[in-house]
Each structure stands twice: as structure tokens, then as C-alpha cells.
Protein backbone atom coordinates (compact mmCIF):
# COMPACT_ATOMS: atom_id res chain seq x y z
CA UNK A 1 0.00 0.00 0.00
CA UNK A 2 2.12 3.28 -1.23
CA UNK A 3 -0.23 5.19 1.37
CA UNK A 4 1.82 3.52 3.87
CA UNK A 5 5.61 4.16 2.62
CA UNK A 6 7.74 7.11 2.37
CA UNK A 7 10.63 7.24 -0.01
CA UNK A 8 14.03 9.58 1.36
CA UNK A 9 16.60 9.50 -1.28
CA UNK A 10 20.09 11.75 -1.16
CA UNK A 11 23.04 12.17 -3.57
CA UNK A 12 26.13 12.95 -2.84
CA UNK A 13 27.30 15.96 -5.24
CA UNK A 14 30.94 15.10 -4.97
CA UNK A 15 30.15 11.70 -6.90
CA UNK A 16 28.65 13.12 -9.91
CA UNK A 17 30.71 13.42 -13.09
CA UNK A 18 31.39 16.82 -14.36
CA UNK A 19 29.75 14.98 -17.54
CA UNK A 20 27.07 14.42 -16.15
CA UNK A 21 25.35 17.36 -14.99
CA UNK A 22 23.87 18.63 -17.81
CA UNK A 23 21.83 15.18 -18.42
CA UNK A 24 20.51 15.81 -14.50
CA UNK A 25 20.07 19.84 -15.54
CA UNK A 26 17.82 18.46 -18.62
CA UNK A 27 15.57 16.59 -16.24
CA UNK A 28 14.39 19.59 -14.22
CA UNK A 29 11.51 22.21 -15.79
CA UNK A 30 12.55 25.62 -17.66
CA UNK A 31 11.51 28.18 -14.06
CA UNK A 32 13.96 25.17 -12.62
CA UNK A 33 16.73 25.65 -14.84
CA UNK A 34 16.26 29.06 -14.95
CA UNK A 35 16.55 29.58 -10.96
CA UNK A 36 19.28 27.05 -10.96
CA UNK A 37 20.96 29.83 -12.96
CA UNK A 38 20.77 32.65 -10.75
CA UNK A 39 22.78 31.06 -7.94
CA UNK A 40 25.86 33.08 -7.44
CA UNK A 41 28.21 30.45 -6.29
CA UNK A 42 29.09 27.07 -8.32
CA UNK A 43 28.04 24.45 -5.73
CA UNK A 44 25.26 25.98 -4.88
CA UNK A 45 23.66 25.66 -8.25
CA UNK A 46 24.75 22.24 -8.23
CA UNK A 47 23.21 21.52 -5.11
CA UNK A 48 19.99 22.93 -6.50
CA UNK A 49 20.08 20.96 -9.64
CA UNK A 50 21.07 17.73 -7.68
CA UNK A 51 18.08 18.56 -5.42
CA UNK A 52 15.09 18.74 -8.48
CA UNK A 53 16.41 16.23 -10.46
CA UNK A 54 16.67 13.83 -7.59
CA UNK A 55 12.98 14.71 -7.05
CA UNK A 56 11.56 14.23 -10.17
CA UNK A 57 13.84 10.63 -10.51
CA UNK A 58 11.58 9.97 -6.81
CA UNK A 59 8.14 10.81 -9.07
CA UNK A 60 9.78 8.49 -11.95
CA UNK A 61 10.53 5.39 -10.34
CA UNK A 62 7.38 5.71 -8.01
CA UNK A 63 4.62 5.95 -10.63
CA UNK A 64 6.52 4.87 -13.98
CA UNK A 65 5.67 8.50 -15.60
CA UNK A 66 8.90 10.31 -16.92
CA UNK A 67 10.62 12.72 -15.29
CA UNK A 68 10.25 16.12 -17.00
CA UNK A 69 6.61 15.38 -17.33
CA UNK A 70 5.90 16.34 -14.04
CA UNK A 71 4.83 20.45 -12.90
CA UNK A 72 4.89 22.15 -9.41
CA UNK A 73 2.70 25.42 -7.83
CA UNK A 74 3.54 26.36 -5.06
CA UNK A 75 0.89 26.78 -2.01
CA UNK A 76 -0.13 30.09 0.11
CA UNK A 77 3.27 29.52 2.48
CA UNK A 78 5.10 29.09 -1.03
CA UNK A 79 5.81 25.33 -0.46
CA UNK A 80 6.40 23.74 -3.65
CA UNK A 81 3.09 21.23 -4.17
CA UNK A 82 3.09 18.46 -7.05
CA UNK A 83 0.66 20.03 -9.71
CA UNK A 84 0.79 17.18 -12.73
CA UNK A 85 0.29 14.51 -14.26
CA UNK A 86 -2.67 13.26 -12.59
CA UNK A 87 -1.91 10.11 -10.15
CA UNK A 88 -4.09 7.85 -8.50
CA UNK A 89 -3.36 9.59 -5.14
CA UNK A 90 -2.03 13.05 -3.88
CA UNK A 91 1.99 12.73 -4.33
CA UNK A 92 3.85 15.25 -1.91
CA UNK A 93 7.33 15.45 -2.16
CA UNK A 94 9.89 17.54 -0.22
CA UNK A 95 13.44 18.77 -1.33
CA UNK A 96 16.53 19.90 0.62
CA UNK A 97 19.99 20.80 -0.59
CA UNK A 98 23.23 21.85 1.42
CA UNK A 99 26.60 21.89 0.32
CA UNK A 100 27.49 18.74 -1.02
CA UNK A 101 24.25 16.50 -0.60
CA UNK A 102 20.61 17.32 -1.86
CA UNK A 103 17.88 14.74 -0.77
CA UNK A 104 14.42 14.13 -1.28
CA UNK A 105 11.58 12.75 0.51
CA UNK A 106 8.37 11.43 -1.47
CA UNK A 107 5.20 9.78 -0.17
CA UNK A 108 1.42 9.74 -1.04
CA UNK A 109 -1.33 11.85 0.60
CA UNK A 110 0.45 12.72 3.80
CA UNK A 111 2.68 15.93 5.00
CA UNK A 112 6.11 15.43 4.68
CA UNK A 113 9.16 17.45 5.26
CA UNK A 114 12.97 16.87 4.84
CA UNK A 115 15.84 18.83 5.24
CA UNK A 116 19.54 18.22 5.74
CA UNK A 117 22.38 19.72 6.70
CA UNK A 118 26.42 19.89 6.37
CA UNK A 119 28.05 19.30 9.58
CA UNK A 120 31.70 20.98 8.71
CA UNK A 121 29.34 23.90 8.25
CA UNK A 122 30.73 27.15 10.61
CA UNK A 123 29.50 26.72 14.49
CA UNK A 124 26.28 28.42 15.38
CA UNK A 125 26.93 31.42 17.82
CA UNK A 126 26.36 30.24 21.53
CA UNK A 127 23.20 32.36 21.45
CA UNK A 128 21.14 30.93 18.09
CA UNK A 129 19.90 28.55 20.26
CA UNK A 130 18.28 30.85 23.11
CA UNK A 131 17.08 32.77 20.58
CA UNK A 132 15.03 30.55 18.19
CA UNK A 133 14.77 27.00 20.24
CA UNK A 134 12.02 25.68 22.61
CA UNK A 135 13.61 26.16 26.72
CA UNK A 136 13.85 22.53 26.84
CA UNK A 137 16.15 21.76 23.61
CA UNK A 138 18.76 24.45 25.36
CA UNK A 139 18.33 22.43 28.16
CA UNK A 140 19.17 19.56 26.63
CA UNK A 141 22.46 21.07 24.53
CA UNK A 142 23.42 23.13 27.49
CA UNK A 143 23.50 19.65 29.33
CA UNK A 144 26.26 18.52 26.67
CA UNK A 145 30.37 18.78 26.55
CA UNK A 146 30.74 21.62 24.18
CA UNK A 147 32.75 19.12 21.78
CA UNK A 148 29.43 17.74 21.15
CA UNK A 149 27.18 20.61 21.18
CA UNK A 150 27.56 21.53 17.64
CA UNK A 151 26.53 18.47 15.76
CA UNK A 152 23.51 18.46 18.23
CA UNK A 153 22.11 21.65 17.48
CA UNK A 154 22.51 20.26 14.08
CA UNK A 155 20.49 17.58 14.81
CA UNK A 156 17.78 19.94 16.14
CA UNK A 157 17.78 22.28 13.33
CA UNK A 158 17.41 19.62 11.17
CA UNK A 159 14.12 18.26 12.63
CA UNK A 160 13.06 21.72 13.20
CA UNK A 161 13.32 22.27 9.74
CA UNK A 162 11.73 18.92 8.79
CA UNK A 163 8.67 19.80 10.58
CA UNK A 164 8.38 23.25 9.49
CA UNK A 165 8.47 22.19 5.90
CA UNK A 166 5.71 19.08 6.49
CA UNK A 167 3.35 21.13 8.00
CA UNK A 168 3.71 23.96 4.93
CA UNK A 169 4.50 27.38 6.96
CA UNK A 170 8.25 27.15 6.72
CA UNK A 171 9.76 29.44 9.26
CA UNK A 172 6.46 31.52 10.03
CA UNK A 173 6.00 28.88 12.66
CA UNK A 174 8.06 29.60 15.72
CA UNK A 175 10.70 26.94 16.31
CA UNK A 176 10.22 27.22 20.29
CA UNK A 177 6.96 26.60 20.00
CA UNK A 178 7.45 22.74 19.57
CA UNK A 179 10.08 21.14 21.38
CA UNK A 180 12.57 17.71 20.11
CA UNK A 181 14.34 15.07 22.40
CA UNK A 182 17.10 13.64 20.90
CA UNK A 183 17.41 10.34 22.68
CA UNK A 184 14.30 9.07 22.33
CA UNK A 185 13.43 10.92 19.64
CA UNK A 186 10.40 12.47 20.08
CA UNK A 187 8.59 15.74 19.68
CA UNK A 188 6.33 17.93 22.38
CA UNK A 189 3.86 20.72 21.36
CA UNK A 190 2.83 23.90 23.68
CA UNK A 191 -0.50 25.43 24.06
CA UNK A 192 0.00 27.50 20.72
CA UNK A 193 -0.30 24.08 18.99
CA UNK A 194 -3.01 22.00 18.18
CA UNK A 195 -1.10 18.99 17.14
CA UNK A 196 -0.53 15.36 18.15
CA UNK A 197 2.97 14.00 19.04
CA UNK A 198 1.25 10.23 18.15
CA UNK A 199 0.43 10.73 14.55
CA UNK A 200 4.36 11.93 13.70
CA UNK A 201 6.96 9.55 12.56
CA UNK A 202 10.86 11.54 12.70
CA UNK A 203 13.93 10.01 11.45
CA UNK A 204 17.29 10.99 11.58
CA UNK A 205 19.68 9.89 9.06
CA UNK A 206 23.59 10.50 8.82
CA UNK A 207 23.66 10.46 4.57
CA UNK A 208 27.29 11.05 4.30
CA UNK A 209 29.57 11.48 7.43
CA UNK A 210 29.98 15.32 7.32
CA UNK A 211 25.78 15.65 6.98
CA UNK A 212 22.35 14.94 8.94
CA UNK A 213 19.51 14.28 7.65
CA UNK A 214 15.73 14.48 9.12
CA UNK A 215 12.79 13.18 8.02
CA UNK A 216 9.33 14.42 9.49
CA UNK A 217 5.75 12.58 8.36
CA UNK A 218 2.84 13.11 9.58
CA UNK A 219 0.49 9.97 9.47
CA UNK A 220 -2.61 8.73 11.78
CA UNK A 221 -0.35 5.51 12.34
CA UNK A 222 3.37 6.16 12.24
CA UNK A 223 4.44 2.50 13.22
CA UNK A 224 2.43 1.31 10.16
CA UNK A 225 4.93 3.10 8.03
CA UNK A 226 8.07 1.84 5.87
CA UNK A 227 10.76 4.28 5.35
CA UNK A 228 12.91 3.55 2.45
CA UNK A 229 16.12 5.32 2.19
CA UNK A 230 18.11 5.00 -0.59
CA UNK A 231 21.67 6.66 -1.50
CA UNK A 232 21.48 7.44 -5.46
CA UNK A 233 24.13 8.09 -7.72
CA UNK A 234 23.69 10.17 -10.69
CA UNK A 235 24.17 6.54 -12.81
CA UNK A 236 21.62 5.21 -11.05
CA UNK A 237 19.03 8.63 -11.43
CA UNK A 238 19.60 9.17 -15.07
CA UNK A 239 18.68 5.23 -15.31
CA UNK A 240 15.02 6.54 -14.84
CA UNK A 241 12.88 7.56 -17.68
């Protein structure tokens, strides 16, 4: 039952073949290609290109209907939404891209969110934390060595982000209004918040060794649900029709 399986796929932008990136850059729509343009920095638009063409390979190999035939709107937060072809049930999928690894995350009918991050990335200042996390995650960090602290907050961010991104209002919801433990992983709402820890499944993934990964679906029975992850390489993406 696809209803009851989400699909998180990454590639790793250092294994692509300079030849090979503009067969993944044909996959992706004109607006794509033409956004993909406008980033200043070389691995950025990489990263960006890696990102859409992974997604669209996700719609391929799920439903057997090519690649560039699919189209995107995006929805009143500006969340990219799977427009066409027609399928026998709603498709969502989710993108992320940071330097050196873009994933995807596809399932049918339910919210999903996915986001990932590099961990050689620059520390966070010591006060990021107070400022946009829930009391109890800086409780949690503040509890750790400091050697550790950094890939932690990572971890946060990441799920933060996840969430944000499933539940379509991106950063106009306030990250301390929900709160993460790491160990069990598990998520706690406030009073703002009329959600329900039990119908969220979370994952977090290492896709590389210098990047995290999270994974956030919401789903009225989370255990029911099979979470295939799959590294890609562009050989194996361009393999799709």
C-alpha cells in the first residue's frame, strides 16, 4: 500500500561526473533551470540541480511516468506542491539541498518534510539557540560537553526544519513553539499548537559522514509506516525515464 511508505533519497554531489550534470540539468523544468541559474556560487547551483532532479527521478521510479513530465505550484506559504500529471493519489514530495548533498523525501497523501544539513558547516553562535529553540532543547544542549554541542544543534535544526516544511509554513512557525528530544526521539507541542505527538513519525539519518539528515511525516499511524532510504548516484538517477 504506497499510502503507507515514504521514499528519502540523497546524492552525494561530490560523486557526480562533471559529464554528467547537464543530463541531471535536462531533467528539471525551464523556471527550474532558470533559478538554478541565478545562484551566485558554483556548488550551490549544483546543489539545486542535484536537489530537483533527484525529485523528479523519486516521481519516476514511483509511478513509472517520466521525469520532465511532471509540474509544481507552489501553495499560500510558497511550499512547492506536485501540480501534474494526474496520479491515483495526492503525491507530496519535499526537497533539501546543502553543500554537497541534496535529498528528497516522497510519499502519497500525507505531510512530509525533509531537510539536511552539512556538519563541517561554521559553528552556530552560543546564542542561536536561546534565541530561536524551545527552553527545553537548550536544556538539553546546554546539558552537553561543548565538543558535542555543535553536531547536536545540528540535529535539532534539522528536525526543526523537517517539521516546518511538512506542515507547509516554513519558518512563520516559531521553532520554540514545539520542542525535540534527541534520545528518544520524540517531539512535544505547547499550548500555541493544536497537534498530536502520536500521529508523527521523525527520522534521523547520517547520509554522508559530514551531513544529517531528518525526516518528518505526519500519518494517523506512524508504526504502520516503511521508510525507504536509498543513496542514489547520478548513474543510477539518469537510469530513470
Amino acid at each position: 500500500m504506497t499510502a503507507q511508505r515514504v521514499a528519502v533519497w540523497w546524492l552525494d554531489v561530490s560523486t557526480v561526473a562533471e559529464t554528467a550534470w547537464p543530463a541531471l540539468a535536462a531533467r528539471l523544468g525551464e523556471d527550474e533551470r532558470a533559478r538554478a541559474q541565478r545562484f551566485h556560487f558554483d556548488h550551490d547551483r549544483l546543489c539545486y540541480v542535484a536537489a530537483h532532479a533527484l525529485g523528479r527521478g523519486a516521481l519516476a521510479a514511483w509511478t513509472g511516468i517520466a521525469s520532465h513530465a511532471w509540474a509544481f505550484a507552489a501553495d499560500a506559504f510558497g511550499k512547492p506542491e506536485v501540480a501534474a500529471p494526474a496520479w491515483r493519489g495526492r503525491l507530496r514530495l519535499n526537497l533539501s539541498h546543502t553543500r554537497g548533498v541534496a535529498a528528497a523525501a516522497l510519499c502519497e497523501e500525507h505531510d512530509v518534510g525533509v531537510d539536511v544539513e552539512w556538519l563541517e558547516r561554521r559553528p552556530v553562535e552560543d546564542g542561536l539557540a536561546q534565541r530561536f529553540f524551545a527552553p527545553a532543547e537548550c536544556a538539553q544542549l546546554a546539558a552537553l560537553p561543548p565538543a558535542a554541542r555543535h553536531h547536536a544543534f545540528l540535529d535539532f535544526w534539522t528536525l526543526k526544519e523537517a517539521y516546518v516544511k511538512a506542515i507547509g509554513k516554513g519558518l512563520a512557525q516559531p521553532l520554540d513553539s514545539f520542542a525535540f528530544t534527541l534520545d528518544p526521539l520524540a517531539i512535544a507541542f505547547d499550548d500555541r499548537l493544536s497537534d498530536d505527538p502520536s500521529r508523527w513519525l521523525f527520522r534521523r539519518l547520517r547520509p554522508t559522514p559530514s551531513h544529517v539528515l531528518a525526516l518528518a511525516l505526519r500519518h494517523p499511524d506512524p508504526a504502520s509506516v516503511a521508510v525507504e532510504t536509498r543513496a542514489m548516484s547520478a548513474e543510477e538517477l539518469l537510469a530513470y525515464p
